[in-house]
Protein backbone atom coordinates (compact mmCIF):
# COMPACT_ATOMS: atom_id res chain seq x y z
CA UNK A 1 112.05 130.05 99.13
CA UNK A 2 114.73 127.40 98.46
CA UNK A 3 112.41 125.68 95.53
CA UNK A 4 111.35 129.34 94.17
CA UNK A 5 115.60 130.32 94.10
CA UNK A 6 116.30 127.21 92.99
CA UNK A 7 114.11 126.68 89.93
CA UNK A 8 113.40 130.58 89.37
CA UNK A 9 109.75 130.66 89.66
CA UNK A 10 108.25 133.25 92.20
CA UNK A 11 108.48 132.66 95.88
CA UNK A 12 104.79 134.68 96.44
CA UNK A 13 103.00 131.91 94.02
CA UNK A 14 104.61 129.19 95.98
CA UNK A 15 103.81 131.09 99.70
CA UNK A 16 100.40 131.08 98.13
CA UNK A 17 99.78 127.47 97.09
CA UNK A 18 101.63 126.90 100.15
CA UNK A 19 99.14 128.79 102.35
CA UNK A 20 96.28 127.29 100.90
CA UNK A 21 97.18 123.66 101.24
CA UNK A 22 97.47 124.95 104.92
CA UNK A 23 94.53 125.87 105.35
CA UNK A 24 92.38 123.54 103.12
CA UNK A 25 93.98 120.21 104.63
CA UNK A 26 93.51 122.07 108.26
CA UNK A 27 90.14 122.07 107.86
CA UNK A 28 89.05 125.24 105.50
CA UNK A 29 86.63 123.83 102.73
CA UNK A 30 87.41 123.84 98.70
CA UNK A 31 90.74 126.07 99.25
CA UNK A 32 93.45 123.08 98.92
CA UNK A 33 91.60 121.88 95.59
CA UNK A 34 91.47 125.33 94.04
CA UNK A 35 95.22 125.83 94.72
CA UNK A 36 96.13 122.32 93.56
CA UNK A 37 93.99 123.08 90.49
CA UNK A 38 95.21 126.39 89.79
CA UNK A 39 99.35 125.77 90.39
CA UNK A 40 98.56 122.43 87.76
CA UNK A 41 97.23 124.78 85.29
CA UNK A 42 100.16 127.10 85.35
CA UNK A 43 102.75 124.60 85.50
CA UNK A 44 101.65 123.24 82.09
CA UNK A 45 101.83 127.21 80.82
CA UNK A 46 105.42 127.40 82.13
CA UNK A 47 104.44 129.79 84.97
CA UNK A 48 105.87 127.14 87.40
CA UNK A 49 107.72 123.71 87.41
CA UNK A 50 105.48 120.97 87.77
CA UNK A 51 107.84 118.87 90.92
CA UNK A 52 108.30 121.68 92.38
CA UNK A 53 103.89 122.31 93.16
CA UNK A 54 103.87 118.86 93.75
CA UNK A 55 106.38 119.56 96.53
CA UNK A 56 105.13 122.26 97.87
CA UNK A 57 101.45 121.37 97.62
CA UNK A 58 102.25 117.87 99.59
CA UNK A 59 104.37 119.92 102.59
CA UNK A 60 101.54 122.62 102.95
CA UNK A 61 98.84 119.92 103.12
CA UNK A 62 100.83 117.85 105.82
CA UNK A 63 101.59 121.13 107.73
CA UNK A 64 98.12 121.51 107.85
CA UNK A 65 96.74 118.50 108.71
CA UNK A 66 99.19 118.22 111.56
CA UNK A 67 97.29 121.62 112.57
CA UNK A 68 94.49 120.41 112.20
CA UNK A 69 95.22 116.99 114.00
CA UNK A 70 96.37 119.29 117.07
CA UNK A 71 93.32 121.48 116.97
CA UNK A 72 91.08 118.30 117.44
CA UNK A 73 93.00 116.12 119.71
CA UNK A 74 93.58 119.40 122.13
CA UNK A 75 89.97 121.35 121.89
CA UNK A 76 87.46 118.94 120.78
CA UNK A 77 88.68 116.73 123.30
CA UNK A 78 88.30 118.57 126.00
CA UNK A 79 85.93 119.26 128.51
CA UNK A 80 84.25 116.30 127.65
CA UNK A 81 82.26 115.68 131.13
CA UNK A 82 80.28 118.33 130.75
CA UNK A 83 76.59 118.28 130.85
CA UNK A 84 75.58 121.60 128.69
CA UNK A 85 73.52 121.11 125.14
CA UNK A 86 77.30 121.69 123.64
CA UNK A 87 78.54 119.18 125.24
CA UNK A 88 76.13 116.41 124.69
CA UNK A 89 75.95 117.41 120.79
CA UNK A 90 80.23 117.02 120.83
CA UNK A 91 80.14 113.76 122.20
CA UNK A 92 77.24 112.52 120.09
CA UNK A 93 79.67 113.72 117.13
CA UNK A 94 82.30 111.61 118.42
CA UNK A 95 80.57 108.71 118.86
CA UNK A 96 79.64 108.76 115.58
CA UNK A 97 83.16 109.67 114.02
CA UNK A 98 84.10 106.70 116.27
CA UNK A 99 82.04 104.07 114.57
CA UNK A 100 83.63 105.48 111.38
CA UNK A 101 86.99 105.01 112.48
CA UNK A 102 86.24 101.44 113.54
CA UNK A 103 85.01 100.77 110.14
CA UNK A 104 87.54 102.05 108.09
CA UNK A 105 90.52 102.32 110.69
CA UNK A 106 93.37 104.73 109.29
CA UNK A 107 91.75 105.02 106.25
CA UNK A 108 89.60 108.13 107.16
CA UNK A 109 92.48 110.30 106.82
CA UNK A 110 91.27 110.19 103.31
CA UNK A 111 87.95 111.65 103.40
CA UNK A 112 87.69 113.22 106.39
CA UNK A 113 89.35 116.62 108.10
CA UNK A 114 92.54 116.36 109.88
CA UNK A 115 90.83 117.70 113.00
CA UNK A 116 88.41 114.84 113.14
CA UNK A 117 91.13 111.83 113.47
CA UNK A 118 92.77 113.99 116.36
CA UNK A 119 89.57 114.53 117.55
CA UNK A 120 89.11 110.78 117.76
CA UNK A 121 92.74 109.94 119.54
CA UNK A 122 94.23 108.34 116.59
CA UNK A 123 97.91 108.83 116.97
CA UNK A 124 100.09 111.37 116.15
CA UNK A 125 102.58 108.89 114.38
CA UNK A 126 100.14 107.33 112.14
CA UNK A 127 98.10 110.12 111.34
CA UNK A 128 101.48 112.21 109.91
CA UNK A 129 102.46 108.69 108.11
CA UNK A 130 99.14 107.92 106.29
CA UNK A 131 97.79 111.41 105.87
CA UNK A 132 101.46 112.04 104.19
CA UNK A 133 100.44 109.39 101.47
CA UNK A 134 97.26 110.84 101.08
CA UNK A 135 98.30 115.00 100.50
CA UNK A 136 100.78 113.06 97.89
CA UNK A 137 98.35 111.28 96.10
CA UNK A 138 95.72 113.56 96.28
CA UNK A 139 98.12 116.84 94.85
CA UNK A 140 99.49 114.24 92.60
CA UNK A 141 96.26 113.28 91.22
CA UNK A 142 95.10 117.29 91.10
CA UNK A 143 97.78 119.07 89.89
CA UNK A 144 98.65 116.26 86.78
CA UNK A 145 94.91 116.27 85.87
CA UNK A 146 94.55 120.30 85.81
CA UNK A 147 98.10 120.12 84.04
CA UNK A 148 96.65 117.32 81.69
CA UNK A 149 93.64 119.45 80.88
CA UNK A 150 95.02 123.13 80.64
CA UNK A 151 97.76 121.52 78.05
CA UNK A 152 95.11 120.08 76.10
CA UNK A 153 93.00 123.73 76.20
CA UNK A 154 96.41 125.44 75.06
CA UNK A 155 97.21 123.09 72.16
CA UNK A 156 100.15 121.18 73.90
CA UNK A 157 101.62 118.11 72.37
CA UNK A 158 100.08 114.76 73.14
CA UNK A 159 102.48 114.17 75.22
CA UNK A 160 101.70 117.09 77.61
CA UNK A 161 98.53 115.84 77.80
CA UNK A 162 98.05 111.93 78.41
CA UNK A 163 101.09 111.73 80.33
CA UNK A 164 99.85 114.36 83.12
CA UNK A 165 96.30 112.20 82.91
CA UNK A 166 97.64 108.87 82.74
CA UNK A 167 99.55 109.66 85.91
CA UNK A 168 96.52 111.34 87.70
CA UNK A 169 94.68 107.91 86.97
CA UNK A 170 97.24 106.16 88.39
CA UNK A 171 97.39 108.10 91.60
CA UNK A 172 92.82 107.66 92.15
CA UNK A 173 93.97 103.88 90.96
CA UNK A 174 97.00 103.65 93.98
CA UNK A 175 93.99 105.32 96.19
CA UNK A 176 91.56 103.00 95.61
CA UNK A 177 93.73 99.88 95.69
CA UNK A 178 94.81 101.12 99.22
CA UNK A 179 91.28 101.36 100.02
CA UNK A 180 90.28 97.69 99.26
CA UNK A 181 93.53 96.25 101.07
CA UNK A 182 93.24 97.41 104.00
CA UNK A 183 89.77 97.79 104.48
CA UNK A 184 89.64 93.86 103.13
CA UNK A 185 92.28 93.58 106.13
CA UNK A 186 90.40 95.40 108.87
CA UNK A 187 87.23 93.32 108.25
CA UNK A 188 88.77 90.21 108.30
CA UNK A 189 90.94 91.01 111.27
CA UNK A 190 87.53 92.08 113.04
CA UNK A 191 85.57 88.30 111.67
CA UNK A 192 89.25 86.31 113.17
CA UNK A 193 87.52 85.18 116.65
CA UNK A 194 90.07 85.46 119.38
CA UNK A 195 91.73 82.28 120.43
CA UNK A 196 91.72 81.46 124.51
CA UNK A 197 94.65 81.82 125.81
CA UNK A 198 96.32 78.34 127.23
């Protein structure tokens, strides 16, 4: 309401985009990439201001991947000693988001639901830290690309156009950078043998 009074645009498009970056980064498939695509395409019309869906679209994805994160450290967890088909099938799905985890450490926040890392006990500190930097880099890279590509439908100026898609590069390029760092860390932290203690 604050972002809508402040730069005039209308507070139901923002609850909207909002909403959906709730309930795509809590799980909900295809809903926070339709609403990142969507509020890009009618910022470069006018309809809204471009740092102000960026905003919004970032706090609705971390608000729902803290959800989500809840959801899966608080029900999927539980129970887990049971012996019914359900139960065997949940922990065989853990074990296997497990060795995932191990692989690529925080990293998964990236490409997999919210509920799955609180599903697998990472914690609650370092999931809100590194899935923040992904909803930023990930509405970043949506909305400037839609932006980039409605301007150029509409006739914009060059400028409204490889700006919005330089900047959408840059944010898969920060991504993917991240990616090889620590991933080249985790591996070679898992290859350092331990040294015996005195």
């Amino acid at each position: 309401m604050l972002l809508a009074t402040s730069t005039a645009d209308k507070p139901a498009t923002f609850l909207a985009v909002f909403a959906a970056q709730v309930l795509g980064w809590a799980g909900v498939p295809a809903v926070g990439a339709a609403a990142a695509g969507a509020a890009g395409a009618l910022a470069s019309q006018g309809t809204l201001h471009l740092w102000a869906v960026l905003v919004v679209g970032t706090a609705g994805a971390e608000v729902g991947s803290l959800g989500g994160w809840w959801v899966g450290n608080r029900v999927a967890r539980a129970g887990l000693g049971g012996e019914g088909r359900f139960d065997e099938k949940r922990r065989k799905a853990l074990e296997a988001g497990e060795k995932v985890e191990r692989k690529w450490g925080r990293l998964i926040v990236f490409f997999v639901p919210s509920w799955v890392s609180g599903a697998l006990g990472m914690p609650l500190r370092q999931f809100a830290v590194w899935n923040l930097l992904a909803a930023l880099l990930w509405n970043v890279g949506a909305a400037l690309a839609a932006y980039g590509v409605a301007s150029a439908a509409s006739g914009h100026s060059v400028s409204h156009i490889v700006i919005p898609l330089v900047v959408a590069a840059a944010a898969v390029w920060v991504t993917v950078t991240i990616f090889r760092t620590v991933r080249r860390r985790h591996h070679h932290s898992e290859q350092t043998p331990l040294t015996p203690e005195g």
